[in-house]
PDB file of N, CA and C in Angstrom:
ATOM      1  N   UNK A   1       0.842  -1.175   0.000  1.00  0.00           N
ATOM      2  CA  UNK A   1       0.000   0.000   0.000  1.00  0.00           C
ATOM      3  C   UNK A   1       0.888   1.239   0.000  1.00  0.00           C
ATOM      4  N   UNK A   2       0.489   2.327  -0.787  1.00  0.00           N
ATOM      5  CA  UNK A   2       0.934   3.286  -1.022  1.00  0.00           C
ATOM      6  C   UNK A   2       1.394   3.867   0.349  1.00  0.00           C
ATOM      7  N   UNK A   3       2.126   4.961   0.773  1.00  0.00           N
ATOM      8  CA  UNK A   3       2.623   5.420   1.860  1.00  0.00           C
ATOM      9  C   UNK A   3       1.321   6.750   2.100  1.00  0.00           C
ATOM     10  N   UNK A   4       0.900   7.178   1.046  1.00  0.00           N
ATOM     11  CA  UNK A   4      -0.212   8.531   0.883  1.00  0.00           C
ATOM     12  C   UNK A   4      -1.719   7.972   1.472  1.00  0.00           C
ATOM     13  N   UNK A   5      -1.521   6.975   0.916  1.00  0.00           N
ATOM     14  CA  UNK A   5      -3.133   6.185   1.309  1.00  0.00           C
ATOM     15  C   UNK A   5      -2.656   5.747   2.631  1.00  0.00           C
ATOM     16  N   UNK A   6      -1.824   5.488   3.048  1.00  0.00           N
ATOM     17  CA  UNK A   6      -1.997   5.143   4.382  1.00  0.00           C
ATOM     18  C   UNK A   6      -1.960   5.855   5.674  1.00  0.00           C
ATOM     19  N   UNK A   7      -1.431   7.253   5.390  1.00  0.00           N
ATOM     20  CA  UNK A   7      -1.734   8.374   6.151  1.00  0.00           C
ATOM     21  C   UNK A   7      -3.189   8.874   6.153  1.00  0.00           C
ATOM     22  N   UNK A   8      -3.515   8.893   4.543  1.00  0.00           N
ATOM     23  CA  UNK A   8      -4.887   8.972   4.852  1.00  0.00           C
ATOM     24  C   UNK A   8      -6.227   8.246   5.363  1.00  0.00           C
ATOM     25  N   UNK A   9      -5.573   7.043   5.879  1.00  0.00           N
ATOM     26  CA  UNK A   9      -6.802   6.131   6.523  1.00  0.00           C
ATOM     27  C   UNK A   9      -6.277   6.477   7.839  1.00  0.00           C
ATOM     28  N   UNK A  10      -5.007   6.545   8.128  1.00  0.00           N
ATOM     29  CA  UNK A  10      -4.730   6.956   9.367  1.00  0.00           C
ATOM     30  C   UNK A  10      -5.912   8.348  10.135  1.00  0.00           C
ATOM     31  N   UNK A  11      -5.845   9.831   9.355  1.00  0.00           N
ATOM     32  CA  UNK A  11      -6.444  10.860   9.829  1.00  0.00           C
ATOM     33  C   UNK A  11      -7.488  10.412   9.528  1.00  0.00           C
ATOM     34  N   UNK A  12      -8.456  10.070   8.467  1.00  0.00           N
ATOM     35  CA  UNK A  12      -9.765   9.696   7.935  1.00  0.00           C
ATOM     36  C   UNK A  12     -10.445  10.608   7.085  1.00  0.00           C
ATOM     37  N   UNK A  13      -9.284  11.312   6.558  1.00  0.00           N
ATOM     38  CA  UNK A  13      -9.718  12.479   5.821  1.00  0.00           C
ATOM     39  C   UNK A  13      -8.463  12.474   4.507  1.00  0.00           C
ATOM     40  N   UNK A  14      -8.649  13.439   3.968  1.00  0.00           N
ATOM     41  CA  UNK A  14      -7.214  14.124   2.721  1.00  0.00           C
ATOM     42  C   UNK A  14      -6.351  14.312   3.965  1.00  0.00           C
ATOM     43  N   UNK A  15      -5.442  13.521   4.105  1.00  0.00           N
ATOM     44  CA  UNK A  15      -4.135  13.454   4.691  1.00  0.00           C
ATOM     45  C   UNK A  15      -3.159  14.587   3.675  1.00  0.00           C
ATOM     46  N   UNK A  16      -2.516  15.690   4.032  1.00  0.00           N
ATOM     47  CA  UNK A  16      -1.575  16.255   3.540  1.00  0.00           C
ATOM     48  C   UNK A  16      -0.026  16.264   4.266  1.00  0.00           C
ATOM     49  N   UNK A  17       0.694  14.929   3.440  1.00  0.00           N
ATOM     50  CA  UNK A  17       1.869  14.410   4.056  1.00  0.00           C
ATOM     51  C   UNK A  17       3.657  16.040   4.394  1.00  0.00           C
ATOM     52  N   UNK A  18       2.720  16.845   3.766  1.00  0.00           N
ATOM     53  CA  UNK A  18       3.641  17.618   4.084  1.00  0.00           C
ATOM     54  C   UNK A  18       3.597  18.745   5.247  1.00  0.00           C
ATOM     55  N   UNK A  19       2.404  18.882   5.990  1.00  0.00           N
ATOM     56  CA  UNK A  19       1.967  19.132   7.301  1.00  0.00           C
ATOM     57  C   UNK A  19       1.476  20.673   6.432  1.00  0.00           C
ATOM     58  N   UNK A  20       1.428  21.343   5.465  1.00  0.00           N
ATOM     59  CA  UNK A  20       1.113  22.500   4.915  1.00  0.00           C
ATOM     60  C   UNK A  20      -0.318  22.917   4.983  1.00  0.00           C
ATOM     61  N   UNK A  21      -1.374  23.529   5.549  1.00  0.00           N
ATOM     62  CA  UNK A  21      -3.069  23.359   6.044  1.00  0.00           C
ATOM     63  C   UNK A  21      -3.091  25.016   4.711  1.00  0.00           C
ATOM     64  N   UNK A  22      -3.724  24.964   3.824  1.00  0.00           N
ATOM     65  CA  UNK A  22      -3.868  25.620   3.394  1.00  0.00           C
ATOM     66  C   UNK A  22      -4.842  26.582   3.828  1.00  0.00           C
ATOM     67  N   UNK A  23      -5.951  25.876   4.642  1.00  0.00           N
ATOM     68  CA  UNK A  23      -7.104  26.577   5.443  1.00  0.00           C
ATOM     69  C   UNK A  23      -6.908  27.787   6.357  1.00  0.00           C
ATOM     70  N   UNK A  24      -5.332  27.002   7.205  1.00  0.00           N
ATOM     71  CA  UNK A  24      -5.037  27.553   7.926  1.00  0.00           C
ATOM     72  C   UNK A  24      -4.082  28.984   7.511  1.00  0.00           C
ATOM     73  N   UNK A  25      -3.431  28.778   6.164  1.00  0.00           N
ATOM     74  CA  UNK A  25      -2.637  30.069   5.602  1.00  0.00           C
ATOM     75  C   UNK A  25      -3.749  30.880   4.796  1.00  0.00           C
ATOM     76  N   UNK A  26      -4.586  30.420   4.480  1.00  0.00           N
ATOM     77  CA  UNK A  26      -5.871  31.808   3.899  1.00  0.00           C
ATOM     78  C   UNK A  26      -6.349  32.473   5.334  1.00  0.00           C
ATOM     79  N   UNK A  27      -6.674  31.883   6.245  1.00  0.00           N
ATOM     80  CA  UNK A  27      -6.955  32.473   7.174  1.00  0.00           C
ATOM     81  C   UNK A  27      -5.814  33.406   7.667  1.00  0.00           C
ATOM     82  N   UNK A  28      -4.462  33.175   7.933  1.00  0.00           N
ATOM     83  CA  UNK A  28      -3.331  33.749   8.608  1.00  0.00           C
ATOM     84  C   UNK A  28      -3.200  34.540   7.489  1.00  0.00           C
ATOM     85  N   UNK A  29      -3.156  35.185   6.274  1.00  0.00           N
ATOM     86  CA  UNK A  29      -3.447  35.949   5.261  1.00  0.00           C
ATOM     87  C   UNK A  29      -4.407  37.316   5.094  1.00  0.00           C
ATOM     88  N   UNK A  30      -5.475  36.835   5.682  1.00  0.00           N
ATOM     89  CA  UNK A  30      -6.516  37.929   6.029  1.00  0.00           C
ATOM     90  C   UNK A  30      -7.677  38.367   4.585  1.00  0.00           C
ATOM     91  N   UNK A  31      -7.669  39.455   4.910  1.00  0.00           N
ATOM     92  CA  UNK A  31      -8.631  39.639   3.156  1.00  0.00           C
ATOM     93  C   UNK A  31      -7.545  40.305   2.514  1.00  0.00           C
ATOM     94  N   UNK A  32      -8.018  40.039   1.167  1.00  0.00           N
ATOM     95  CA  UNK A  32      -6.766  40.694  -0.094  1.00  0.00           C
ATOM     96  C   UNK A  32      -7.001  41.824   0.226  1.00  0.00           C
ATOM     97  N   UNK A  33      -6.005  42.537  -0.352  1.00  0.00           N
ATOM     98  CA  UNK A  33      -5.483  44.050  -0.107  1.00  0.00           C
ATOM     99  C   UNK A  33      -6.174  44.533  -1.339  1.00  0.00           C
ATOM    100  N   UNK A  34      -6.348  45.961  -1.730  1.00  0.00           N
ATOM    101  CA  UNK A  34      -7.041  46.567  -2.551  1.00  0.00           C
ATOM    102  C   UNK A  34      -5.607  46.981  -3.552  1.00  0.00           C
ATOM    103  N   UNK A  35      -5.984  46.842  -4.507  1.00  0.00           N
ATOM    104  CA  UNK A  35      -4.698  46.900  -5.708  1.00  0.00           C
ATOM    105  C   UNK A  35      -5.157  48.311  -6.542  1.00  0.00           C
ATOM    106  N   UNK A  36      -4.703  49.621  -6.386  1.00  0.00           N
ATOM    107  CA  UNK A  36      -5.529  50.781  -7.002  1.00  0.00           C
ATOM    108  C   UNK A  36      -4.955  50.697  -8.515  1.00  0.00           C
ATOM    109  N   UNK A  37      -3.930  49.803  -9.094  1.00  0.00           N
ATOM    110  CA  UNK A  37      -3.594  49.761 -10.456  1.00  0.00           C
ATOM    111  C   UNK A  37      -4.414  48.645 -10.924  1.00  0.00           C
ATOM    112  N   UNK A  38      -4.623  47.934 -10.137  1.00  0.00           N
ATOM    113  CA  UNK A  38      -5.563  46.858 -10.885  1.00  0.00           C
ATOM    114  C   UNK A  38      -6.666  46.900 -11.726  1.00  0.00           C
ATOM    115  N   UNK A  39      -7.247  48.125 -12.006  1.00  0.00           N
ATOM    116  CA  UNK A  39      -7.531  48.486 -13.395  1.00  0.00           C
ATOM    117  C   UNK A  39      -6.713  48.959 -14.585  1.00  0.00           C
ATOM    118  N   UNK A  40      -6.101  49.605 -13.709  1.00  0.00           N
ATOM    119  CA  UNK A  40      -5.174  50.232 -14.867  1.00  0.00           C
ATOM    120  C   UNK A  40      -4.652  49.031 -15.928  1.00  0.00           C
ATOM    121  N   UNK A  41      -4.114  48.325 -14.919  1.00  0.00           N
ATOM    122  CA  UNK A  41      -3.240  47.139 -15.792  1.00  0.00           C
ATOM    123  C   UNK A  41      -4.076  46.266 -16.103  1.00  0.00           C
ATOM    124  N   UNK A  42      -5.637  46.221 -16.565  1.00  0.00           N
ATOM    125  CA  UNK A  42      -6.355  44.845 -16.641  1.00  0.00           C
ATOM    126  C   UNK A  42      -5.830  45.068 -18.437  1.00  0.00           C
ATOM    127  N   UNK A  43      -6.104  46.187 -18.944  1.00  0.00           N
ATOM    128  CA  UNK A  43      -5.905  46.027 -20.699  1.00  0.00           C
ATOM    129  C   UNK A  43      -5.268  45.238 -20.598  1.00  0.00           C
ATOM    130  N   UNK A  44      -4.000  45.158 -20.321  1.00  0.00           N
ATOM    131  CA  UNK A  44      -2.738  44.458 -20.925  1.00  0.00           C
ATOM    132  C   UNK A  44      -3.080  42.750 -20.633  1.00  0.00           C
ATOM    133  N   UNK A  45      -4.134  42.700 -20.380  1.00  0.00           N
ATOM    134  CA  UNK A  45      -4.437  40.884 -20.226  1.00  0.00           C
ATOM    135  C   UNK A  45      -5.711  40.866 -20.819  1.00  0.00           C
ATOM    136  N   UNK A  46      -6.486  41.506 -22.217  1.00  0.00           N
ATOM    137  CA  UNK A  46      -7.220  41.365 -22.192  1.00  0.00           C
ATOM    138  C   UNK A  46      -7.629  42.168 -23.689  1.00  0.00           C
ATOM    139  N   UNK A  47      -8.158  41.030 -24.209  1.00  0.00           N
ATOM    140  CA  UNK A  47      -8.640  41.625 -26.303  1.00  0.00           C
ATOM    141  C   UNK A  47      -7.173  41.236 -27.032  1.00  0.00           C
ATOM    142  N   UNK A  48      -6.461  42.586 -27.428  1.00  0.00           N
ATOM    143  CA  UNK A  48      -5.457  41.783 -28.191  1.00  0.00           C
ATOM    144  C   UNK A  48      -4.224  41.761 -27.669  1.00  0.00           C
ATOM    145  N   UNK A  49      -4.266  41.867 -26.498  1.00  0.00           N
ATOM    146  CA  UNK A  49      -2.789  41.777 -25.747  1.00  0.00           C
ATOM    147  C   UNK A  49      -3.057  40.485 -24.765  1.00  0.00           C
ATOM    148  N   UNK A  50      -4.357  39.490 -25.100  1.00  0.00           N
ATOM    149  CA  UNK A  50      -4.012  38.381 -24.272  1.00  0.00           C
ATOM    150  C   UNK A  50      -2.407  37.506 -24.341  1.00  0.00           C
ATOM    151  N   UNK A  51      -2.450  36.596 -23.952  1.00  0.00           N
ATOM    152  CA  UNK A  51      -1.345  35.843 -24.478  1.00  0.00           C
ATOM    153  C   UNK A  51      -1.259  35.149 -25.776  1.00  0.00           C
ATOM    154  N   UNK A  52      -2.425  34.652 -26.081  1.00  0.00           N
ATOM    155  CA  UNK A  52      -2.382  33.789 -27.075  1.00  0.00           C
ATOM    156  C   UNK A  52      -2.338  34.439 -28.290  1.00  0.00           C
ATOM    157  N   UNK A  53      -2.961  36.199 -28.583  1.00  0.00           N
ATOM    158  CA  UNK A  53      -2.926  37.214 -29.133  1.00  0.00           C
ATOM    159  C   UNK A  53      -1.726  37.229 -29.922  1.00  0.00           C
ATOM    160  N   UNK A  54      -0.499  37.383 -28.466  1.00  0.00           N
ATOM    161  CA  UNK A  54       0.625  38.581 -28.311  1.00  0.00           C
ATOM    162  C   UNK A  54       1.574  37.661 -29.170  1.00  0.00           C
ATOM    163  N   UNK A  55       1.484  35.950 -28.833  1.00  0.00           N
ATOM    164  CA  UNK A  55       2.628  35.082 -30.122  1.00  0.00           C
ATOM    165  C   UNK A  55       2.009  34.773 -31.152  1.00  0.00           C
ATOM    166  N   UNK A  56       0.493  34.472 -31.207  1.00  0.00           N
ATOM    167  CA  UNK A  56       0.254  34.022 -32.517  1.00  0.00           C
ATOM    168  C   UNK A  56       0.924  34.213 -33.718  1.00  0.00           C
ATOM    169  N   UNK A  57       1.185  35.590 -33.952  1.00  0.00           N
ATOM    170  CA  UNK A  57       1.952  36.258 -35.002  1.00  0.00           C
ATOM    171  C   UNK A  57       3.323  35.965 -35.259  1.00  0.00           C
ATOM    172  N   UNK A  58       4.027  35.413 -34.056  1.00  0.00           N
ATOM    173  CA  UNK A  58       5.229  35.286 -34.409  1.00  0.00           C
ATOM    174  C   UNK A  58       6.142  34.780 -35.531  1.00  0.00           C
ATOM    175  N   UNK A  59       5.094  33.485 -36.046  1.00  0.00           N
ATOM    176  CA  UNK A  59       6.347  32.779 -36.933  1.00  0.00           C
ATOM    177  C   UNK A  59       4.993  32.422 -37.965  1.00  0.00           C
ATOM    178  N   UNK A  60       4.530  33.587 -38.584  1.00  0.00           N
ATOM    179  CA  UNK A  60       3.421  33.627 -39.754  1.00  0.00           C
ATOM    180  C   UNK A  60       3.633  32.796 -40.629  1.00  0.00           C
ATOM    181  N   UNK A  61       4.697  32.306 -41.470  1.00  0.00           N
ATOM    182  CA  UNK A  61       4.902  31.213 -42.336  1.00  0.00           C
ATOM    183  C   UNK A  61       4.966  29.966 -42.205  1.00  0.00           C
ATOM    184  N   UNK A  62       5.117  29.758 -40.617  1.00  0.00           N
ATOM    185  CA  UNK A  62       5.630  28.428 -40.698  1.00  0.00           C
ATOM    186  C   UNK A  62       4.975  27.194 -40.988  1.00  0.00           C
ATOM    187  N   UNK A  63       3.466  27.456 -40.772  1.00  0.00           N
ATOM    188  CA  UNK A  63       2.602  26.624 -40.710  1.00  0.00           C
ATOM    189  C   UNK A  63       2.607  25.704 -42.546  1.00  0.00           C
ATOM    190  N   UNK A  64       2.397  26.912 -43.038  1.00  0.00           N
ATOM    191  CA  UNK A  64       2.262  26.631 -44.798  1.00  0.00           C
ATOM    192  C   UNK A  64       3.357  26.162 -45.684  1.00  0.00           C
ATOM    193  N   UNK A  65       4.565  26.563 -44.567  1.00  0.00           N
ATOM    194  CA  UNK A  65       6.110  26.193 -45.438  1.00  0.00           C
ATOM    195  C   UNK A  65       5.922  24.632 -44.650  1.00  0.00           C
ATOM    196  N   UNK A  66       5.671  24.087 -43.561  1.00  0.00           N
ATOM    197  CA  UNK A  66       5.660  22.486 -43.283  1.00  0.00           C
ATOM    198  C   UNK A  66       4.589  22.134 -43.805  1.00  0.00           C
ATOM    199  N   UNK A  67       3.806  22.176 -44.544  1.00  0.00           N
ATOM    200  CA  UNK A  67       2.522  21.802 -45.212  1.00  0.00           C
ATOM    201  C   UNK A  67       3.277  21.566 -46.443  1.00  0.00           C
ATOM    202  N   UNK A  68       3.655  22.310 -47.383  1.00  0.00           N
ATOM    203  CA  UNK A  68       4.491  22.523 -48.341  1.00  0.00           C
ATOM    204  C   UNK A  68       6.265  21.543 -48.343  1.00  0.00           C
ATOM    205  N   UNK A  69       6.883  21.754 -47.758  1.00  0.00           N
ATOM    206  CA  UNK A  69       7.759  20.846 -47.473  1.00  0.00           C
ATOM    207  C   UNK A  69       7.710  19.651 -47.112  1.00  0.00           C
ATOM    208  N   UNK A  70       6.788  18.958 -46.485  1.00  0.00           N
ATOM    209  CA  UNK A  70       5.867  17.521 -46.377  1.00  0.00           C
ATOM    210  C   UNK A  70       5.697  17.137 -47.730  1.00  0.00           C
ATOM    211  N   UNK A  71       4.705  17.990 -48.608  1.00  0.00           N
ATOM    212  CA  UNK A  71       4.282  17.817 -49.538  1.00  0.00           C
ATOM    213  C   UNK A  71       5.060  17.732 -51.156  1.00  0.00           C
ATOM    214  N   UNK A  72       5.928  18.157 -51.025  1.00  0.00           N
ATOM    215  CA  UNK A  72       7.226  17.890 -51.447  1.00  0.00           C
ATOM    216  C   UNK A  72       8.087  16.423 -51.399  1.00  0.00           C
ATOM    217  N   UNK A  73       8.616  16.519 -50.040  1.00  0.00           N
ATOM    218  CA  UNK A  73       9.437  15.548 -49.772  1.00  0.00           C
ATOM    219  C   UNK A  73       8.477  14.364 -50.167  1.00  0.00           C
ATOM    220  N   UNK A  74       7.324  14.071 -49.971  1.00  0.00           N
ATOM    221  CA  UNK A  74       6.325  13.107 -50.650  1.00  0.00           C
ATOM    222  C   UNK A  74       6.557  12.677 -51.816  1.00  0.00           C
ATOM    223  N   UNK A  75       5.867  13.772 -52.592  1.00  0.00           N
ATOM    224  CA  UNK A  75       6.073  13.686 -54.145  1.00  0.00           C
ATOM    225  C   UNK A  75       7.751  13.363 -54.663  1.00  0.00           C
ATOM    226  N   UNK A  76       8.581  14.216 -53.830  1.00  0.00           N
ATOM    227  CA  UNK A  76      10.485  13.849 -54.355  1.00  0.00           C
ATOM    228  C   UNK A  76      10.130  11.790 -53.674  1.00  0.00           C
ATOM    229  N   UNK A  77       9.663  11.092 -52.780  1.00  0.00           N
ATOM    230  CA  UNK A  77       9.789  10.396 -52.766  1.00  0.00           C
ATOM    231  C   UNK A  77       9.077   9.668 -53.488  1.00  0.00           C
ATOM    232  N   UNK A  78       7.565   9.551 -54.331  1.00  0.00           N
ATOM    233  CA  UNK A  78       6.994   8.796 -55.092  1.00  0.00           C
ATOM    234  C   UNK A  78       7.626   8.819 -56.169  1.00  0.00           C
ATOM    235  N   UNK A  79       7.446  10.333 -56.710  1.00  0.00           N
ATOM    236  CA  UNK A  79       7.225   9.981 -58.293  1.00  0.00           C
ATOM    237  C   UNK A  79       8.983  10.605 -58.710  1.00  0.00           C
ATOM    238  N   UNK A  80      10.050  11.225 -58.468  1.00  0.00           N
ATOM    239  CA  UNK A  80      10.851  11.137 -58.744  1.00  0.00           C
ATOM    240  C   UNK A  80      12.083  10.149 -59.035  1.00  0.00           C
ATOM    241  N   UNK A  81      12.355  10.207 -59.574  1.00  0.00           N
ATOM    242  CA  UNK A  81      13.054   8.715 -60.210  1.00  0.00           C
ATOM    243  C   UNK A  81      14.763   9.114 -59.861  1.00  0.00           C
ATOM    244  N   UNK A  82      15.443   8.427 -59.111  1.00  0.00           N
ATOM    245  CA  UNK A  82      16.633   8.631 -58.808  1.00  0.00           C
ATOM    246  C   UNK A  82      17.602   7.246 -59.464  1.00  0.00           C
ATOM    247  N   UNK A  83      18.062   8.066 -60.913  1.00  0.00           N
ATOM    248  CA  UNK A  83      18.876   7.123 -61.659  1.00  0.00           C
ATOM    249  C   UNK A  83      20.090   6.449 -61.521  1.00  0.00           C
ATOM    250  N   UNK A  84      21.177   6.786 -60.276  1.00  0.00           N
ATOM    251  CA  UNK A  84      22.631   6.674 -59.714  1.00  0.00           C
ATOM    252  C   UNK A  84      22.083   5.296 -59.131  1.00  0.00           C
ATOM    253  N   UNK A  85      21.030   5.131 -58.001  1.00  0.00           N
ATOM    254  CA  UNK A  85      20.458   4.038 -57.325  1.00  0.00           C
ATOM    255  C   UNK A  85      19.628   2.937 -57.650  1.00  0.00           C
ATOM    256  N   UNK A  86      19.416   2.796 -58.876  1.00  0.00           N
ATOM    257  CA  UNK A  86      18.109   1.934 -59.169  1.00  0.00           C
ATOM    258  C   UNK A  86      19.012   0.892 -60.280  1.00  0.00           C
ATOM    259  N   UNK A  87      20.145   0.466 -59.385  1.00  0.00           N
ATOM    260  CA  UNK A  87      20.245  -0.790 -59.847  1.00  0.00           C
ATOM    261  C   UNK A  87      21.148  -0.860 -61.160  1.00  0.00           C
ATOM    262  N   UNK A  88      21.158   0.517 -61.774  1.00  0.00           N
ATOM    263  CA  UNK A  88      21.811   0.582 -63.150  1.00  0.00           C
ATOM    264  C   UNK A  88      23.667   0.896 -62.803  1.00  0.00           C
ATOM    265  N   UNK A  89      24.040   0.018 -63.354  1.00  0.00           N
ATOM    266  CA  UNK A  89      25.951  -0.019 -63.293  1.00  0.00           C
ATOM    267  C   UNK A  89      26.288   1.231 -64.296  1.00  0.00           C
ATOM    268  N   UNK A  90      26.283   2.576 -63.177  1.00  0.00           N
ATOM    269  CA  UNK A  90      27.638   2.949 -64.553  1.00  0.00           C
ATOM    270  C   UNK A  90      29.113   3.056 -64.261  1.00  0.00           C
ATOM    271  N   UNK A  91      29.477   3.347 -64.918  1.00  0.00           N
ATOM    272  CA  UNK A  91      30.933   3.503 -65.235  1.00  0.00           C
ATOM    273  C   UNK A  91      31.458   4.569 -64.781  1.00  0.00           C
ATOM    274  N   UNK A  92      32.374   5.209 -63.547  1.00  0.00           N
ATOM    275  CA  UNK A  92      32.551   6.776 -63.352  1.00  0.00           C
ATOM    276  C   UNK A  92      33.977   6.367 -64.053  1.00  0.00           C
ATOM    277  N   UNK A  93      34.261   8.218 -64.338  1.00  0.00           N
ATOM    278  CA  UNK A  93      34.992   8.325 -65.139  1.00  0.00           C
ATOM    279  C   UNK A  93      36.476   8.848 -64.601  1.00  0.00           C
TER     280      UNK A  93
END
């Protein structure tokens, strides 16, 4: 038996093996403090300065150049015919 499960049949509850009571540090914390920039700064997390916004743009080609280069290396492997390898003896000079 696990060492976690067995603390927790021990207390009879969510045993937290690292003695840390989170209950007890929100309480010793008090109420949040009032943040007077916390409007100020909400733009910058929010429309086009989220995160997902701010990189999307970064690497605009890349998507269509590995679509394209796949699509390639495909076709160079079907239908191109590589004459040095296919068995034919020549003669270098």
């Amino acid at each position: 038996m696990l060492p976690t499960r067995v603390l927790r049949a021990a207390q009879g509850g969510k045993a937290n093996i690292t003695g840390f009571s989170m209950r007890a540090f929100k309480e010793a914390a008090g109420k949040a403090r009032y943040d007077p920039w916390e409007r100020a700064d909400a733009w910058r997390f929010q429309g086009h300065f989220t995160r997902w916004n701010r990189y999307r743009g970064t690497l605009p080609g890349l998507g269509t150049a590995t679509v394209l280069f796949a699509g390639y290396c495909t076709y160079e492997h079907f239908f191109m015919q590589d004459k040095h390898h296919h068995g034919e003896e020549e003669t270098h000079h």
